[in-house]
Protein backbone atom coordinates (compact mmCIF):
# COMPACT_ATOMS: atom_id res chain seq x y z
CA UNK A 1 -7.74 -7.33 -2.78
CA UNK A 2 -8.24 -10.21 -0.33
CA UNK A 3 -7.69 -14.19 -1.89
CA UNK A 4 -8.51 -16.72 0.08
CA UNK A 5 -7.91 -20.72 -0.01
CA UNK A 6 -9.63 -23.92 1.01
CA UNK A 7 -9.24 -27.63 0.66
CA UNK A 8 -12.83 -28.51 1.95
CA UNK A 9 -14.68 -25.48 0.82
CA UNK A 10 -15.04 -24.60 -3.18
CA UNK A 11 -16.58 -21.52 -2.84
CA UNK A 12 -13.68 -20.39 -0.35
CA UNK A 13 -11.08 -21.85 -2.80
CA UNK A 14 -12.22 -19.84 -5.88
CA UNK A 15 -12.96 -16.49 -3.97
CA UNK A 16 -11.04 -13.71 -4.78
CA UNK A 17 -12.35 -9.98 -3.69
CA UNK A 18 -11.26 -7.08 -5.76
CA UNK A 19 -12.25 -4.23 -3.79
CA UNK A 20 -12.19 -1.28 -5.96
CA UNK A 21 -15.19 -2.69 -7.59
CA UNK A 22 -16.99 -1.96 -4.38
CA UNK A 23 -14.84 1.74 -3.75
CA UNK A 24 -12.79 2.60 -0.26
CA UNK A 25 -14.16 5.88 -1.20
CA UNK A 26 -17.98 5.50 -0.72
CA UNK A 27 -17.73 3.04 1.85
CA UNK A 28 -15.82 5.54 4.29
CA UNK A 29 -18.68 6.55 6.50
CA UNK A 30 -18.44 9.15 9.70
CA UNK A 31 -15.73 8.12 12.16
CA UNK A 32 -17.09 7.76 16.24
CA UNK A 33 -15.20 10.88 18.08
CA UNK A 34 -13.14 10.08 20.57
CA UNK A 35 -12.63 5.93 19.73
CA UNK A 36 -12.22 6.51 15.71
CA UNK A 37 -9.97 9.57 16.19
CA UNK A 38 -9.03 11.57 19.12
CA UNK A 39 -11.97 13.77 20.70
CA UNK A 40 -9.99 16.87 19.57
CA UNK A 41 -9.47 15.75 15.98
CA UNK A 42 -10.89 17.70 13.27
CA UNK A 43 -13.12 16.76 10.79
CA UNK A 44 -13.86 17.20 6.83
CA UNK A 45 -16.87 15.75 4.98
CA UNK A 46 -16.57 13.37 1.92
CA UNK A 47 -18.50 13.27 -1.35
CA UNK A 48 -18.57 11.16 -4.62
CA UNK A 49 -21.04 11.02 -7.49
CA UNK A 50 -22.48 7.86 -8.76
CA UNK A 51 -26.26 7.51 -9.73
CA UNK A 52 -26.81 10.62 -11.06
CA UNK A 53 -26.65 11.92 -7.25
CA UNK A 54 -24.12 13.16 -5.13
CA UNK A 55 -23.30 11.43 -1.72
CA UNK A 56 -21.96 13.03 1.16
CA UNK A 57 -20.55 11.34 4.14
CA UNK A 58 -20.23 13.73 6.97
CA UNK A 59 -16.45 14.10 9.24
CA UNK A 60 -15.79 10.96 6.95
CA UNK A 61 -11.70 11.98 7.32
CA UNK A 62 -10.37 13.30 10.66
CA UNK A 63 -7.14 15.22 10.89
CA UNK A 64 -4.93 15.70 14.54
CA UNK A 65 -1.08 15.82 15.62
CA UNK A 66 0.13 13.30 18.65
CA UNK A 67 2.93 12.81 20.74
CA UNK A 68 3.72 9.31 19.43
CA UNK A 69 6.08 8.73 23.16
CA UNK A 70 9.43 9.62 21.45
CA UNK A 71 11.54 12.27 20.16
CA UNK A 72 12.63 12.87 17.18
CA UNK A 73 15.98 13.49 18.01
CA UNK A 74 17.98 14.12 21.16
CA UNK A 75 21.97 13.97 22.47
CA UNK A 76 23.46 13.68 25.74
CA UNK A 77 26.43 15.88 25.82
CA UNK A 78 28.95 16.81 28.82
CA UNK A 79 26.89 19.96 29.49
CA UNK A 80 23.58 19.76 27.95
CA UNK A 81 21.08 17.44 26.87
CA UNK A 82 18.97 18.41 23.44
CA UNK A 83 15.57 16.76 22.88
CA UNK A 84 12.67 17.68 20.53
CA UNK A 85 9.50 16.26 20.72
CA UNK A 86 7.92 14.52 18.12
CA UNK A 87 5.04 15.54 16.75
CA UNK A 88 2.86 13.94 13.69
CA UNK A 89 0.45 15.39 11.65
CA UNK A 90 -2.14 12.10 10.80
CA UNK A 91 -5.16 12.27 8.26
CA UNK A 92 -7.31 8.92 8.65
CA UNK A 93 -10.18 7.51 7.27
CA UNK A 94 -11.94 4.14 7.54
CA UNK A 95 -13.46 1.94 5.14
CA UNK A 96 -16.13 -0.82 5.72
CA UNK A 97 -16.00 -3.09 2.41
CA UNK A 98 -17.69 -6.16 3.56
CA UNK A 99 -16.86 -7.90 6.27
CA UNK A 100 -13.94 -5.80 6.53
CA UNK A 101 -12.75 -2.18 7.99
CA UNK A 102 -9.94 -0.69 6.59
CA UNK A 103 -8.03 1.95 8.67
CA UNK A 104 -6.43 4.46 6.78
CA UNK A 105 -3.18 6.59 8.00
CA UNK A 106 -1.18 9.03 6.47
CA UNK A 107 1.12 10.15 9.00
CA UNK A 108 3.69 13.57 8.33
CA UNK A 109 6.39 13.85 10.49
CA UNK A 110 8.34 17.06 11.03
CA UNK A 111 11.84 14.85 9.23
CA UNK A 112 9.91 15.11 6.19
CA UNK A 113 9.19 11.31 5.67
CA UNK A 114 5.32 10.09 5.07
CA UNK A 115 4.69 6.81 7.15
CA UNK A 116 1.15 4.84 5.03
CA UNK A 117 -0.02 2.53 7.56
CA UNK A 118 -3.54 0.45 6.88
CA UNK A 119 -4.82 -1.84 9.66
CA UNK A 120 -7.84 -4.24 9.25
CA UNK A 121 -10.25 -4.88 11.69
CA UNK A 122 -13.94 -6.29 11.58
CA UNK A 123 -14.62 -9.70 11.62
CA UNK A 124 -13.66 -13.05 9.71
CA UNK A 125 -15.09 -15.01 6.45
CA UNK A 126 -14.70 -18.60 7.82
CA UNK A 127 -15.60 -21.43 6.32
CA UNK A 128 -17.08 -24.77 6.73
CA UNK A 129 -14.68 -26.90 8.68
CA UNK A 130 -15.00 -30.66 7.48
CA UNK A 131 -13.99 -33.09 10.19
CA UNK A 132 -12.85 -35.82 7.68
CA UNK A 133 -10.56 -33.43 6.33
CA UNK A 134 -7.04 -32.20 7.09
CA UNK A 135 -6.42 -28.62 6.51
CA UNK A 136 -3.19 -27.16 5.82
CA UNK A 137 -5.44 -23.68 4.79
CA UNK A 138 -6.68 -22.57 7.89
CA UNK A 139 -7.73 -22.66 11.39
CA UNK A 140 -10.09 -24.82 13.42
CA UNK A 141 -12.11 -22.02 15.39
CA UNK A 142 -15.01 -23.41 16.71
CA UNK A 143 -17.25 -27.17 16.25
CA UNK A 144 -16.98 -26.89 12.23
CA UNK A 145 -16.08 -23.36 11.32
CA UNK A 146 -12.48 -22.66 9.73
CA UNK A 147 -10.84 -19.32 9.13
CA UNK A 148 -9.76 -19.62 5.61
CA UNK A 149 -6.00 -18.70 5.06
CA UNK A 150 -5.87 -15.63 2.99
CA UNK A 151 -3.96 -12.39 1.94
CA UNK A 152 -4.66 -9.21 1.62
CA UNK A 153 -2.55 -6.99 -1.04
CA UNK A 154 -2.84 -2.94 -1.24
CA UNK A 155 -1.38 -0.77 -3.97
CA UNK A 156 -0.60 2.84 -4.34
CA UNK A 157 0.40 5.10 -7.03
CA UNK A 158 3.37 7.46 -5.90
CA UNK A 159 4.35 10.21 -8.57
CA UNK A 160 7.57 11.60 -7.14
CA UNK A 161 8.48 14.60 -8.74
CA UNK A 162 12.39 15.22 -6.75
CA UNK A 163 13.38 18.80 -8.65
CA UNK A 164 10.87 18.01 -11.86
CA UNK A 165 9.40 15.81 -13.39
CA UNK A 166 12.38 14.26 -15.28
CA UNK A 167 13.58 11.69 -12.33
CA UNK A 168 15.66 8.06 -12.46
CA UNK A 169 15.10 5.38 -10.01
CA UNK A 170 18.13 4.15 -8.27
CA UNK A 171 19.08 1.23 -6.41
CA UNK A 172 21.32 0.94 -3.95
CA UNK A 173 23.03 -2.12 -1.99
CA UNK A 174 25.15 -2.36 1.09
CA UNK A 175 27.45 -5.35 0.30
CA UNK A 176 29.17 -4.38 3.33
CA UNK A 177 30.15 -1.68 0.53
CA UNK A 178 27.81 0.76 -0.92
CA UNK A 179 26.50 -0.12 -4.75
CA UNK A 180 24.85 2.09 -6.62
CA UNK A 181 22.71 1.08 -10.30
CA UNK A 182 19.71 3.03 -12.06
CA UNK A 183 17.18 1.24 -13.22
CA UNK A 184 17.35 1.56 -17.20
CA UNK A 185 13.95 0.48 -18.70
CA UNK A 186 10.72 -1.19 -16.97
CA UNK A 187 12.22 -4.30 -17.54
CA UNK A 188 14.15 -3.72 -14.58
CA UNK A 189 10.88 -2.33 -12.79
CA UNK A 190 9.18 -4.84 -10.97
CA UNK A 191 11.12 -5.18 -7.60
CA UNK A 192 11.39 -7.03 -4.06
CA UNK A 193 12.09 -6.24 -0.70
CA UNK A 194 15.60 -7.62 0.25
CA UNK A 195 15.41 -10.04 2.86
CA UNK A 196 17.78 -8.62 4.97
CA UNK A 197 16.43 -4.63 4.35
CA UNK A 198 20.40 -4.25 2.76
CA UNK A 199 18.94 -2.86 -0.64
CA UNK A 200 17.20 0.54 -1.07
CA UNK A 201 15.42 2.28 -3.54
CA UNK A 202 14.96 6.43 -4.13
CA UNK A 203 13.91 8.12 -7.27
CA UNK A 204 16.58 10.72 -8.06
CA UNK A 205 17.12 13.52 -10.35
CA UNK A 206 20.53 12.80 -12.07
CA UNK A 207 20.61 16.77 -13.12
CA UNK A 208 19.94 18.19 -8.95
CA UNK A 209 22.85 17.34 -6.67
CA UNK A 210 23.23 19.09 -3.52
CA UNK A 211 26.14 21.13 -2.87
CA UNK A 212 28.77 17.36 -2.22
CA UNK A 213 27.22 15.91 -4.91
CA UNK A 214 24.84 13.63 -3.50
CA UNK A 215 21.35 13.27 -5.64
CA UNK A 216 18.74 14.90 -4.27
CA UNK A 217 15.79 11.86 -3.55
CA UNK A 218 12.85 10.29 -2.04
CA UNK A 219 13.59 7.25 -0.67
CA UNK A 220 11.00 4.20 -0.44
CA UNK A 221 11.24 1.63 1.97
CA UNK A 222 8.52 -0.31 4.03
CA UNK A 223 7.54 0.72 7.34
CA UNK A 224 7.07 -1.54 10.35
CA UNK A 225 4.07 -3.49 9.35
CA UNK A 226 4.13 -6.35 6.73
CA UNK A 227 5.56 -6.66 3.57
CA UNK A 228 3.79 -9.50 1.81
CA UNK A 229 2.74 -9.78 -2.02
CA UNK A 230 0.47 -12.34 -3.53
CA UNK A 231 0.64 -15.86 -1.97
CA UNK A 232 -1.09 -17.69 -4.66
CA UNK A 233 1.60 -16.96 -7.89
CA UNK A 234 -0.18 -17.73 -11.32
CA UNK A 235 -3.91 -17.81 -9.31
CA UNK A 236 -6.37 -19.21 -11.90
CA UNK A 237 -9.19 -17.34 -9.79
CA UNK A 238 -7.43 -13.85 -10.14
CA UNK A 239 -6.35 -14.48 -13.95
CA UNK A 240 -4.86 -11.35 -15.15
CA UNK A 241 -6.98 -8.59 -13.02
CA UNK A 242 -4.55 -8.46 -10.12
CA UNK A 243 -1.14 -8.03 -11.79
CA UNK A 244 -0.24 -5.47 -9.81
CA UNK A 245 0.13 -7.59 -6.50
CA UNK A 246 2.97 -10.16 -7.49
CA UNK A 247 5.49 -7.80 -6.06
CA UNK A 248 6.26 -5.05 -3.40
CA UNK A 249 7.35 -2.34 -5.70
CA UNK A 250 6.90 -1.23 -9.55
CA UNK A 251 8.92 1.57 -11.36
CA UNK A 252 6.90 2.83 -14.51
CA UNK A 253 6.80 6.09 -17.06
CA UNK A 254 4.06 8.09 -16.29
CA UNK A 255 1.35 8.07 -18.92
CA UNK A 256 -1.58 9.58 -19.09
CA UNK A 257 -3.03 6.48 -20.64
CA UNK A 258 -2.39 4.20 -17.21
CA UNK A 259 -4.03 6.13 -14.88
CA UNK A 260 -4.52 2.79 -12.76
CA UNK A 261 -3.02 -0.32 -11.96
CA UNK A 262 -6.45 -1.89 -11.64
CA UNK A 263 -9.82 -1.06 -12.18
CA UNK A 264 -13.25 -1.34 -10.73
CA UNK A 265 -14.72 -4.09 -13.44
CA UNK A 266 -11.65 -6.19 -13.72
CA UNK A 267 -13.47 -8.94 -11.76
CA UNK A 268 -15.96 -9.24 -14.21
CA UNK A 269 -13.81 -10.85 -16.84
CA UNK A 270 -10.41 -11.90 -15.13
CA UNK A 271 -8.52 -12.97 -17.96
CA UNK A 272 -9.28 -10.12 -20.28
CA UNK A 273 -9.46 -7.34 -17.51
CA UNK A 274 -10.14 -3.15 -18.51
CA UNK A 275 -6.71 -3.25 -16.65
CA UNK A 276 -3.88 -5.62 -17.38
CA UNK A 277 -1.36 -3.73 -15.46
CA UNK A 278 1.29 -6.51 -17.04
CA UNK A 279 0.98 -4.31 -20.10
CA UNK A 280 2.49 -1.24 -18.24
CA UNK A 281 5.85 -3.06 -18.54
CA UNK A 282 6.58 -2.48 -22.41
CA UNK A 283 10.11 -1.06 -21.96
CA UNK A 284 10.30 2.12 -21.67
CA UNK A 285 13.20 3.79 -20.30
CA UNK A 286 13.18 4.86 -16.64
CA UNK A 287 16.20 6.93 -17.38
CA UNK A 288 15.55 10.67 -16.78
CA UNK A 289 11.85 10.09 -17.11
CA UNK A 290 8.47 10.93 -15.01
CA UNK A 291 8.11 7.84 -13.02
CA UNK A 292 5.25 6.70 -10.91
């Protein structure tokens, strides 16, 4: 979802996007060999049904390994030096919703951990820039065109299954000492980044240790891009259709009844959305549970 905000302009300060009404799916069209993807990448084709008709987008997703420049682990000893390269498996697609492209990563690496990375790229929505005005909103780009000030918020549903499906969520805090709590109920489920990255989160199974006793676990942690929620708190343009982007993280049951944290009509009625995703948070326990 992108929300933007303008003193001078009302149609910029009430405009809100909610893009899975429009679908990253169908708007993924064929990637450009070679500038998209690397000329050796391989290709799949895409389809979705809508209209009674089925769509397909040909070499819509590419696929490749790289050489991202460093290894992924090496030592210097008194007699030997050990290096192996690193080498990452990437699937990426790109969506044009607007005025926007998203790019899509999903990058496995041979340590096991999944990197998500989305970049944006396209071109601006500006705005009228009124010279008898002072804006604390945006950018004077050219004789009386703004760019608007405005975030953009992804989501994605995660079902971690470590061992089964029966799995806890567990924080843990480096104080300088190490402090461990689960999470007991959904209550406790809507979560922050620390500032200072000192606070980590992993969905554990309490019953599968490894042989010391140490939990076997995902952990979840952002990567190197931003790490930004919703701006606007309480936005009277949103109502209650964007829920799911007041914080970085969420710890729910899984239930077939939530499929989604949002939904492709919630912009049609704000305040009384298809998907409140508030209403996830009824307090259930998160203790031994399938979480998402």
């Amino acid at each position: 979802m992108a929300h933007y905000a303008s003193a001078s302009d009302p149609f910029q300060a009430s405009n809100a996007y909610l893009d899975s009404e429009y679908g990253f799916g169908q708007t993924g069209w064929e990637l450009v060999n070679g500038f998209d993807c690397p000329a050796y990448a391989t290709y799949l084709n895409t389809s979705y049904y809508t209209g009674e008709t089925t769509h397909v987008h040909p070499s819509s997703i590419c696929m490749f390994e790289y050489d991202p420049g460093y290894p992924i682990q090496r030592h210097t000893g008194a007699s030997y030096v050990s290096v192996t390269k690193n080498i990452v498996f990437t699937v990426r697609s790109i969506s044009t919703v607007g005025n926007y492209d998203y790019i899509f990563d999903y990058e496995f690496y041979l340590d096991g951990s999944i990197h998500v990375t989305v970049r944006a790229s396209g071109y601006i929505e500006s705005s009228f820039w009124a010279t008898n005005t002072q804006s604390n909103d945006g950018f004077h780009i050219h004789d009386h065109l703004a760019g608007s000030m405005h975030d953009h918020v992804l989501n994605y549903k995660i079902d971690l299954d470590v061992a089964g499906t029966a799995n806890s969520v567990v924080k843990t805090e480096l104080v300088p000492i190490t402090k461990v709590t689960f999470l007991v109920s959904e209550d406790d489920g809507k979560l922050n980044w620390d500032a200072n990255n000192n606070v980590m989160y992993s969905v554990v199974n309490k019953d599968a240790v490894n042989p010391y006793g140490e939990y076997r676990s995902y952990k979840i942690m952002p990567a190197t891009g931003n790490r930004n929620h919703l701006t606007v708190q309480n936005s009277t343009t949103l109502g209650k259709s964007a829920n799911w982007a007041t914080h970085h993280l969420y710890a729910v049951q899984r239930k077939d009844t939530e499929p989604f944290s949002a939904y492709p009509y919630n912009g049609r009625d704000p305040n009384n959305p298809v998907v409140d995703f508030a209403k996830f948070f009824d307090g259930d326990s998160l203790d031994q549970e399938d979480i998402v």
